[in-house]
Protein backbone atom coordinates (compact mmCIF):
# COMPACT_ATOMS: atom_id res chain seq x y z
CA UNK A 1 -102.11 99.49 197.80
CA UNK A 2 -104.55 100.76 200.49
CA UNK A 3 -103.76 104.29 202.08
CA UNK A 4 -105.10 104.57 205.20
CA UNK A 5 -103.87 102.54 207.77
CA UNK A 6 -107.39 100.26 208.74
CA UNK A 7 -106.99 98.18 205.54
CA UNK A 8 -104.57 95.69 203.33
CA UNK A 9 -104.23 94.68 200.00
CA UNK A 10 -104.97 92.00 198.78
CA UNK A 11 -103.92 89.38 195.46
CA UNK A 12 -107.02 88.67 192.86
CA UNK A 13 -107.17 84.84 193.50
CA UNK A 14 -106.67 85.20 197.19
CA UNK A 15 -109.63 82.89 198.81
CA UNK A 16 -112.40 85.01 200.77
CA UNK A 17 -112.08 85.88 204.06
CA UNK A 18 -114.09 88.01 207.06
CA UNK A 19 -114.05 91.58 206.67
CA UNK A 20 -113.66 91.52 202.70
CA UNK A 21 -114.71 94.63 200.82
CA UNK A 22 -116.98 93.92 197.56
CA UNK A 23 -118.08 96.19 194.80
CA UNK A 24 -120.89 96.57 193.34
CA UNK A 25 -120.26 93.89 190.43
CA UNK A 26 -122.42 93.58 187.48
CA UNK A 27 -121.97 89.28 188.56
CA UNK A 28 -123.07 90.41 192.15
CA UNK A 29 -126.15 92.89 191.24
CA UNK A 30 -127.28 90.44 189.01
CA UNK A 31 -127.49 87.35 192.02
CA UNK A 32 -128.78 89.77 194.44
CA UNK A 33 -131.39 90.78 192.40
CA UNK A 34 -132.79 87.35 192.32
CA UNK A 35 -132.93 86.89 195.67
CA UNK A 36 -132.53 90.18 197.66
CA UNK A 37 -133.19 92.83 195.24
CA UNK A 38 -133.23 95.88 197.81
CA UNK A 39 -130.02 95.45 197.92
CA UNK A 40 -129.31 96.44 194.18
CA UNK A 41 -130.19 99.96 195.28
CA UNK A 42 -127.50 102.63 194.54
CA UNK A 43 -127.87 104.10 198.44
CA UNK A 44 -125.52 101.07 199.23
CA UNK A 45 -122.51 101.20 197.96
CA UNK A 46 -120.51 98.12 198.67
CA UNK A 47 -120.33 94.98 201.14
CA UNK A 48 -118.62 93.57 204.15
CA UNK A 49 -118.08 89.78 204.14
CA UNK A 50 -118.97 88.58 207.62
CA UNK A 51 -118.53 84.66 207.83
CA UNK A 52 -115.46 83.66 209.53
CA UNK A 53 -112.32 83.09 207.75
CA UNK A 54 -112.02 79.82 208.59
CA UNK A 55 -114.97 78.75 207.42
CA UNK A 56 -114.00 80.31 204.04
CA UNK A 57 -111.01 78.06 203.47
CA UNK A 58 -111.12 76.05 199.93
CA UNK A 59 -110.40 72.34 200.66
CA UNK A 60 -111.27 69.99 197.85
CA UNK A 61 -112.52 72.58 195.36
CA UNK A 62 -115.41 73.83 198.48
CA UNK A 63 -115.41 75.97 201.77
CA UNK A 64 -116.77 74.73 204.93
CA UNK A 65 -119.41 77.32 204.91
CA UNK A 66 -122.64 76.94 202.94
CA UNK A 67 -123.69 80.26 202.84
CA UNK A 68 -121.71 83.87 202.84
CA UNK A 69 -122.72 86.61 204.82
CA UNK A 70 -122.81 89.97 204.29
CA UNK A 71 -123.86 93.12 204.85
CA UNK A 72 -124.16 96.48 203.27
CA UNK A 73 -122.68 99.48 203.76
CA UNK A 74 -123.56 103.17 202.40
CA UNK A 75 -122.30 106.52 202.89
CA UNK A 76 -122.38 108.21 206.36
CA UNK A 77 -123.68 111.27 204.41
CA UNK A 78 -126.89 109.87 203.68
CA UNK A 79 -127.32 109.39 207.15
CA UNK A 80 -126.78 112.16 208.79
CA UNK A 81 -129.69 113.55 208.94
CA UNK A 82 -131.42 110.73 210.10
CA UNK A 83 -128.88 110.59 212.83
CA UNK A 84 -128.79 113.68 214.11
CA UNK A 85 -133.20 113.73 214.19
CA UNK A 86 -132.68 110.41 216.44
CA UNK A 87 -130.31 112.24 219.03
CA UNK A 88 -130.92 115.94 218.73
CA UNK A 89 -134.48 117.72 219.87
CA UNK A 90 -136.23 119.10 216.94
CA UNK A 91 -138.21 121.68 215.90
CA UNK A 92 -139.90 121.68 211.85
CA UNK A 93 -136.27 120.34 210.87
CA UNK A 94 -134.14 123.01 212.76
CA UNK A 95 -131.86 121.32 215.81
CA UNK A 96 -131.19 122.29 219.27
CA UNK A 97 -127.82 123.56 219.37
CA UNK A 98 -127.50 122.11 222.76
CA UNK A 99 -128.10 118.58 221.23
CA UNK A 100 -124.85 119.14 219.11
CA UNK A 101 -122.72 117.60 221.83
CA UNK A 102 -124.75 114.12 221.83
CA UNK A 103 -124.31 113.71 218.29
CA UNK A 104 -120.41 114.11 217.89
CA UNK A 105 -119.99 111.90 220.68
CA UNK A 106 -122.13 109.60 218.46
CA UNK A 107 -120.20 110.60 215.45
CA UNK A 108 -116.75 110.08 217.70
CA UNK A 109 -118.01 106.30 218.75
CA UNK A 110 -118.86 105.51 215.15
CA UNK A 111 -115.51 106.28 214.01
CA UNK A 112 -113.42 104.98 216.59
CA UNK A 113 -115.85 101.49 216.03
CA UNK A 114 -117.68 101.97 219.51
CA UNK A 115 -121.15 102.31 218.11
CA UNK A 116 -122.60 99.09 219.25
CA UNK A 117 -126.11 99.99 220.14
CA UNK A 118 -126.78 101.20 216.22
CA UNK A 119 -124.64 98.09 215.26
CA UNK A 120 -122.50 100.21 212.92
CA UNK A 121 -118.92 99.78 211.37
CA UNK A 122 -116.98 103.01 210.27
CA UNK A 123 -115.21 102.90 206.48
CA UNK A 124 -112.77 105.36 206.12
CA UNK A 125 -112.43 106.84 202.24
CA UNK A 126 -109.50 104.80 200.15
CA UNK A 127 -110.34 105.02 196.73
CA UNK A 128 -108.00 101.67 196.37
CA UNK A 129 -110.10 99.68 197.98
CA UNK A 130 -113.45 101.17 196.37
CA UNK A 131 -114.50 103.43 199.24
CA UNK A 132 -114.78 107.29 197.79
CA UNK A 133 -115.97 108.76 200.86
CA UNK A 134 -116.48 108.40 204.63
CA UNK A 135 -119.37 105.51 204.93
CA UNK A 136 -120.98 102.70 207.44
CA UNK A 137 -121.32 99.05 207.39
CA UNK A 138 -125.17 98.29 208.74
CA UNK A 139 -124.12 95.25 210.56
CA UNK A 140 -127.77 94.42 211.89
CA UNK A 141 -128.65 94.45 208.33
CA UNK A 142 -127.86 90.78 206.93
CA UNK A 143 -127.40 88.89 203.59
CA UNK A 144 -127.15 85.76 203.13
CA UNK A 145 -125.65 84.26 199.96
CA UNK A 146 -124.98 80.06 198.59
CA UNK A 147 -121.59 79.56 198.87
CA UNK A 148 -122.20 78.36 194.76
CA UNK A 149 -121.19 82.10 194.24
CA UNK A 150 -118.21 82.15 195.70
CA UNK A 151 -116.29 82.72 192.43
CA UNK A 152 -118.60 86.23 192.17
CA UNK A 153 -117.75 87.30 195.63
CA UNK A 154 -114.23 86.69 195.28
CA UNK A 155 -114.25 89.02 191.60
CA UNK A 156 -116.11 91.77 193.29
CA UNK A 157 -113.21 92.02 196.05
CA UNK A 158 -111.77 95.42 195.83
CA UNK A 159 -109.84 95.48 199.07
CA UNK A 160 -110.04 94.01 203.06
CA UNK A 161 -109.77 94.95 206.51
CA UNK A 162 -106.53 94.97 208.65
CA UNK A 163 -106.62 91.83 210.43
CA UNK A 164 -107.24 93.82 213.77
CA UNK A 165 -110.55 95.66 212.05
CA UNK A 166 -111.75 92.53 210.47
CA UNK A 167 -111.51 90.83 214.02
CA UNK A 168 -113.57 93.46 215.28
CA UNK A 169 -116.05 94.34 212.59
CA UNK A 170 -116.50 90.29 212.94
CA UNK A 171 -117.16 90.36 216.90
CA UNK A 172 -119.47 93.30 216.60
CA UNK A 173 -121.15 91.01 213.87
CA UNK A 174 -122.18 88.34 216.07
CA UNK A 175 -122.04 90.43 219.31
CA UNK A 176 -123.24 94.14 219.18
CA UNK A 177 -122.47 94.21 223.20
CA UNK A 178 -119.05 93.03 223.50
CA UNK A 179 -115.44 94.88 222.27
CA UNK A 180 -112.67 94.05 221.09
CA UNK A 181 -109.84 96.68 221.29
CA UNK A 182 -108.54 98.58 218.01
CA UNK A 183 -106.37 101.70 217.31
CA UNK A 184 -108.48 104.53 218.10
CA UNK A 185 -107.65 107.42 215.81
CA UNK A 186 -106.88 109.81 218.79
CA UNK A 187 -103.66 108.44 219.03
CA UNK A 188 -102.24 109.92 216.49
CA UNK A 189 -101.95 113.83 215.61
CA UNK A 190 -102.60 113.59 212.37
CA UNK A 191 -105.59 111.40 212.73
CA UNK A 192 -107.05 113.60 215.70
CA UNK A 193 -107.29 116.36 213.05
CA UNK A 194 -108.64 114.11 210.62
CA UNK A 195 -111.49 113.19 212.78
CA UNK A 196 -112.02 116.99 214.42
CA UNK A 197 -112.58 117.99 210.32
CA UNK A 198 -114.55 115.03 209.75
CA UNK A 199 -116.44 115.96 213.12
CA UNK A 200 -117.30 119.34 212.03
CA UNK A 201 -118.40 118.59 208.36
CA UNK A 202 -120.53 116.05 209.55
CA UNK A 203 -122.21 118.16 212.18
CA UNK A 204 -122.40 120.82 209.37
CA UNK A 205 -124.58 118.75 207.21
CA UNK A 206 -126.66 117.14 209.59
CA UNK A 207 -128.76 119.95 209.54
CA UNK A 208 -129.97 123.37 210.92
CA UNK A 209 -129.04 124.57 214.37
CA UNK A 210 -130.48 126.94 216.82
CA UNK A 211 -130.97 127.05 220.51
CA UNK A 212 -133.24 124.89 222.16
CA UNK A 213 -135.12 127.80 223.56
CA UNK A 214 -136.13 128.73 219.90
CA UNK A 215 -137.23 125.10 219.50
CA UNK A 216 -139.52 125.17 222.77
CA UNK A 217 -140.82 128.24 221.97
CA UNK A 218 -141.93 127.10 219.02
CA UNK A 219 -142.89 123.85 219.94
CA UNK A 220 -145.89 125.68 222.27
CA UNK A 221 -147.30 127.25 218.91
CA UNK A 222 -146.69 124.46 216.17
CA UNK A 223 -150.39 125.58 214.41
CA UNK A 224 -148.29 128.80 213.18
CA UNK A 225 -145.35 126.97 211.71
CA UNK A 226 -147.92 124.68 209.49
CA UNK A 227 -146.69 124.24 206.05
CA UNK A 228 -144.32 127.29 206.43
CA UNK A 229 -140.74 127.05 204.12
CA UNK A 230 -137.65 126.67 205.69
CA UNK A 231 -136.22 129.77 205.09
CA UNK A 232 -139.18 131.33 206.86
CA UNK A 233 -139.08 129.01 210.29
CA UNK A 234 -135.92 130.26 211.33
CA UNK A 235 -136.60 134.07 211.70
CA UNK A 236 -140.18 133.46 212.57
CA UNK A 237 -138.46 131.34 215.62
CA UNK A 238 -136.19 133.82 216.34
CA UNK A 239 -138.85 136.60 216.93
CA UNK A 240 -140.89 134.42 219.12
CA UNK A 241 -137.67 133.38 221.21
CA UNK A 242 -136.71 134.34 224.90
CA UNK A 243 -133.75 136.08 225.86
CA UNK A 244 -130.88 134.55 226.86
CA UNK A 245 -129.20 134.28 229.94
CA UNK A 246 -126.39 136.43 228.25
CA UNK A 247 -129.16 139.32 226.78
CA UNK A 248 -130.93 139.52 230.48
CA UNK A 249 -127.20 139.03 232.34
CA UNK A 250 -126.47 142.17 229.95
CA UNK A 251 -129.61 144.17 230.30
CA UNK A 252 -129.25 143.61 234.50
CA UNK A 253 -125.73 144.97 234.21
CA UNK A 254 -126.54 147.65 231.82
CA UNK A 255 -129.68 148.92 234.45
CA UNK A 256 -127.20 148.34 237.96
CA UNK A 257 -124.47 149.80 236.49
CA UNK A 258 -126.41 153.24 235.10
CA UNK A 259 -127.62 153.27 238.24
CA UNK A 260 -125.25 152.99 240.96
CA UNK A 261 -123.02 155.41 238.86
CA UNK A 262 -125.61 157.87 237.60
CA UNK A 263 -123.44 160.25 240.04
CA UNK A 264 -119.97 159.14 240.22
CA UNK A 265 -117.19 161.28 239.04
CA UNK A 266 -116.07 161.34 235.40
CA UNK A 267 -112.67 159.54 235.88
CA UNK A 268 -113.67 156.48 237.48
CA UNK A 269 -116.58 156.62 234.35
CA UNK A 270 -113.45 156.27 232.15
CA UNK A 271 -111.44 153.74 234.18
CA UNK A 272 -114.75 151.49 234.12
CA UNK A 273 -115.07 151.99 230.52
CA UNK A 274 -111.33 150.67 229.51
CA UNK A 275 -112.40 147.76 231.40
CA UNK A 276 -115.14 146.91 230.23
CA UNK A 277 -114.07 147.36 226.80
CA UNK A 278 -111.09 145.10 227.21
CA UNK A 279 -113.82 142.47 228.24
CA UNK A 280 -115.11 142.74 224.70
CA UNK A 281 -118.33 144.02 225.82
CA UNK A 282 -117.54 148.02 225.74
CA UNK A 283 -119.77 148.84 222.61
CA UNK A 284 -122.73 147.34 224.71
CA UNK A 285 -122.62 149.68 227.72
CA UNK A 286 -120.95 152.76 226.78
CA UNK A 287 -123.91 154.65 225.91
CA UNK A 288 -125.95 153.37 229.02
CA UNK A 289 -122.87 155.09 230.91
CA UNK A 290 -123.57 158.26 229.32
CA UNK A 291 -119.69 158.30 228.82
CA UNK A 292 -118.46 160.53 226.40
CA UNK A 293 -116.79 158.22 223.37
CA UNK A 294 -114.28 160.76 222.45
CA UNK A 295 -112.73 161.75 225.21
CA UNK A 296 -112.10 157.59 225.47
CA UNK A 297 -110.21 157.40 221.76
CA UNK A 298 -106.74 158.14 223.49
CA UNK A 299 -107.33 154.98 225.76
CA UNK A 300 -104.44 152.06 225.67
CA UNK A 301 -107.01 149.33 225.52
CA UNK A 302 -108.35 148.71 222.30
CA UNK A 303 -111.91 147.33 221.50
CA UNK A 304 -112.35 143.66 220.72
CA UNK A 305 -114.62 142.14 218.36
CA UNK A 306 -117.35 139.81 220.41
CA UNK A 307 -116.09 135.95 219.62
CA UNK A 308 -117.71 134.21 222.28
CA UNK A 309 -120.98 135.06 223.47
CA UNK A 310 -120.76 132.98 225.88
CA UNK A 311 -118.28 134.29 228.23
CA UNK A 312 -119.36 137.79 227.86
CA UNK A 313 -121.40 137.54 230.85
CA UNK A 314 -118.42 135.96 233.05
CA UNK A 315 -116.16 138.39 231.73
CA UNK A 316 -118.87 141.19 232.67
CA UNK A 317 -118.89 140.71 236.39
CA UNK A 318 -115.13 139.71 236.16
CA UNK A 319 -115.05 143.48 234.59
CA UNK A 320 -117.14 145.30 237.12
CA UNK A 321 -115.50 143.61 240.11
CA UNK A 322 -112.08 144.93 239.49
CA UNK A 323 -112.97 148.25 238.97
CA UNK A 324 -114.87 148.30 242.07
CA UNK A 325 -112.42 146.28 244.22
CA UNK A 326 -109.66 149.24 242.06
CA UNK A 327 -111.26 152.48 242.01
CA UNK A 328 -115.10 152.52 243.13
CA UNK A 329 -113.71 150.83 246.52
CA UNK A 330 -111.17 153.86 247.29
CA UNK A 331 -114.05 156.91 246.82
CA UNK A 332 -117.61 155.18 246.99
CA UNK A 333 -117.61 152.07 249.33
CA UNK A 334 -121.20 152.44 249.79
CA UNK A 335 -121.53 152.08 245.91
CA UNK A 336 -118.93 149.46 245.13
CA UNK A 337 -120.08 147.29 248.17
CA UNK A 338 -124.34 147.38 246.37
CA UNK A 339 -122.71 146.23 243.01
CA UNK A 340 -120.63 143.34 244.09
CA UNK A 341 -123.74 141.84 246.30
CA UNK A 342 -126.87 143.10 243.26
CA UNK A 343 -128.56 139.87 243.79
CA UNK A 344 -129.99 140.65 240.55
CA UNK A 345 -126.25 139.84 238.62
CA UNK A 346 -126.10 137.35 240.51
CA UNK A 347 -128.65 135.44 239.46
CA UNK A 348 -128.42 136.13 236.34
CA UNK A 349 -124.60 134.69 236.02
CA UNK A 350 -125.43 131.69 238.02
CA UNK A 351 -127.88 130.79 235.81
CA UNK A 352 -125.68 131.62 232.78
């Protein structure tokens, strides 16, 4: 019996019906290679039958239909790639990490069956129904079979849809626009975790990732990336690249804050410094504070490893403004009142 929940079992002599999962039969391969031999290649792994049930009935030894659609269906992995290129910007292969969101919410409609544009049908892996790992159903890509080999389709069965998924792989079938409502696999735990792994490894594997401003920068000198290996695009893009919000937001704060407390007194020195290093960030401005790291080992607040790059910037100015609203406020006014209003931080963190 099946183990995931989207498909049944189903008994040997059981007539045909929509949503039927075939193997790759040595009866089947050899009929398709008469008439649609692309479809003998290994890439596809396995058909959906697509014809109505109804029409698949046997009365008097023959079903209503004359021919038997199908169509193929092949592992996501092999797709990927092709995927992600189609919905990410590109540079020589590499991807813009800001793309990454587009293509799990493409991933997230193809698994939850949503993917209408594409004309795709998710497969979950059951090895008891033939499927060994995560694949599609190319339902834009037909076959069309005499319903003489019935017999053939019926011995390459290796499993079927749940009524509900066969319904709605069928609908899709003969209208890519329209929906018909299924279980979506956020609505259980389990399954949410499923998909978030699934998620992850696929965006993994569809390929190369790095930040669109590497990308654009190299896009505006493509003559020196010419016939260049991979593994020498990446830090040739990286030296070319521009700074990031974060490195400039850093660099501003580094220059304001050596500044406006090139003169302040040694303790509120130290009471900026166990701020800023509970912020994460300490490492990256204590020597442009001239503070002296030693005299600092005996503080409460330890240094934190840098996790998210991201909020270091927020955190920064979250930082500075409570040690000015705390200590630079009660002795320097003057000084606390030019960091909080440094039009040059804030720029940089509105931007960021």
């Amino acid at each position: 019996m099946p183990t995931h929940w989207t498909y049944l079992g189903v008994v040997a002599d059981v007539g045909l019906s929509q949503g039927d999962i075939l193997g790759r039969s040595p009866a089947l391969l050899t009929i398709l290679n008469e008439v649609h031999p692309w479809f003998c290649d290994e890439k596809y792994s396995g058909f959906l039958v697509t014809t109505q049930t109804c029409d698949l009935v046997i009365r008097e030894g023959e079903c209503k239909a004359q021919h038997i659609n199908l169509v193929p269906f092949q592992p996501l992995s092999r797709l990927l790639k092709k995927f992600a290129t189609n919905t990410c910007e590109t540079f020589h292969g590499f991807l813009a990490t800001e793309s990454k969101g587009k293509l799990r919410e493409l991933f997230g409609r193809i698994i939850n069956q949503n993917e209408q544009s594409l004309g795709l049908f998710y497969l979950h892996s059951d090895l008891d129904v033939g499927i060994s790992e995560p694949s599609v159903a190319q339902l834009r890509v037909g076959i069309s079979l005499k319903a003489d080999h019935y017999k053939v389709l019926q011995s390459a069965r290796t499993g079927r849809l749940g009524e509900v998924f066969a319904t709605k792989m069928g609908w899709l079938a003969g209208n890519l626009y329209s929906r018909v409502a299924t279980r979506d696999w956020s609505e259980s735990p389990k399954d949410q975790k499923t998909v978030e792994r699934l998620l992850k490894d696929w965006l993994k594997e569809s390929g190369d990732w790095v930040p669109r401003s590497w990308i654009r920068a190299g896009s505006g000198r493509r003559e020196e990336f010419q016939g260049l290996p991979a593994n020498e695009i990446r830090p040739k893009l990286e030296a070319i690249a521009p700074p990031t919000q974060n490195q400039k937001g850093i660099t501003a704060a580094t220059g304001v804050v050596t500044q406006l407390l090139s003169e302040a007194e040694t303790e509120i020195k130290k009471q900026l410094s166990a701020t800023l290093r509970s912020g994460n960030y300490h490492n990256l401005l204590v020597e442009s504070l001239n503070l002296d790291k030693e005299k600092l080992q005996d503080s409460s607040v330890e240094a934190k490893p840098i996790v998210n790059p991201e909020q270091i910037l927020q955190d920064l100015l979250t930082g500075m403004m409570s040690v000015v609203h705390e200590q630079l406020a009660k002795v320097q006014p003057k000084v606390a009142a030019r960091l909080e209003n440094n039009s040059v931080l804030k720029n940089c963190f509105r931007e960021g």
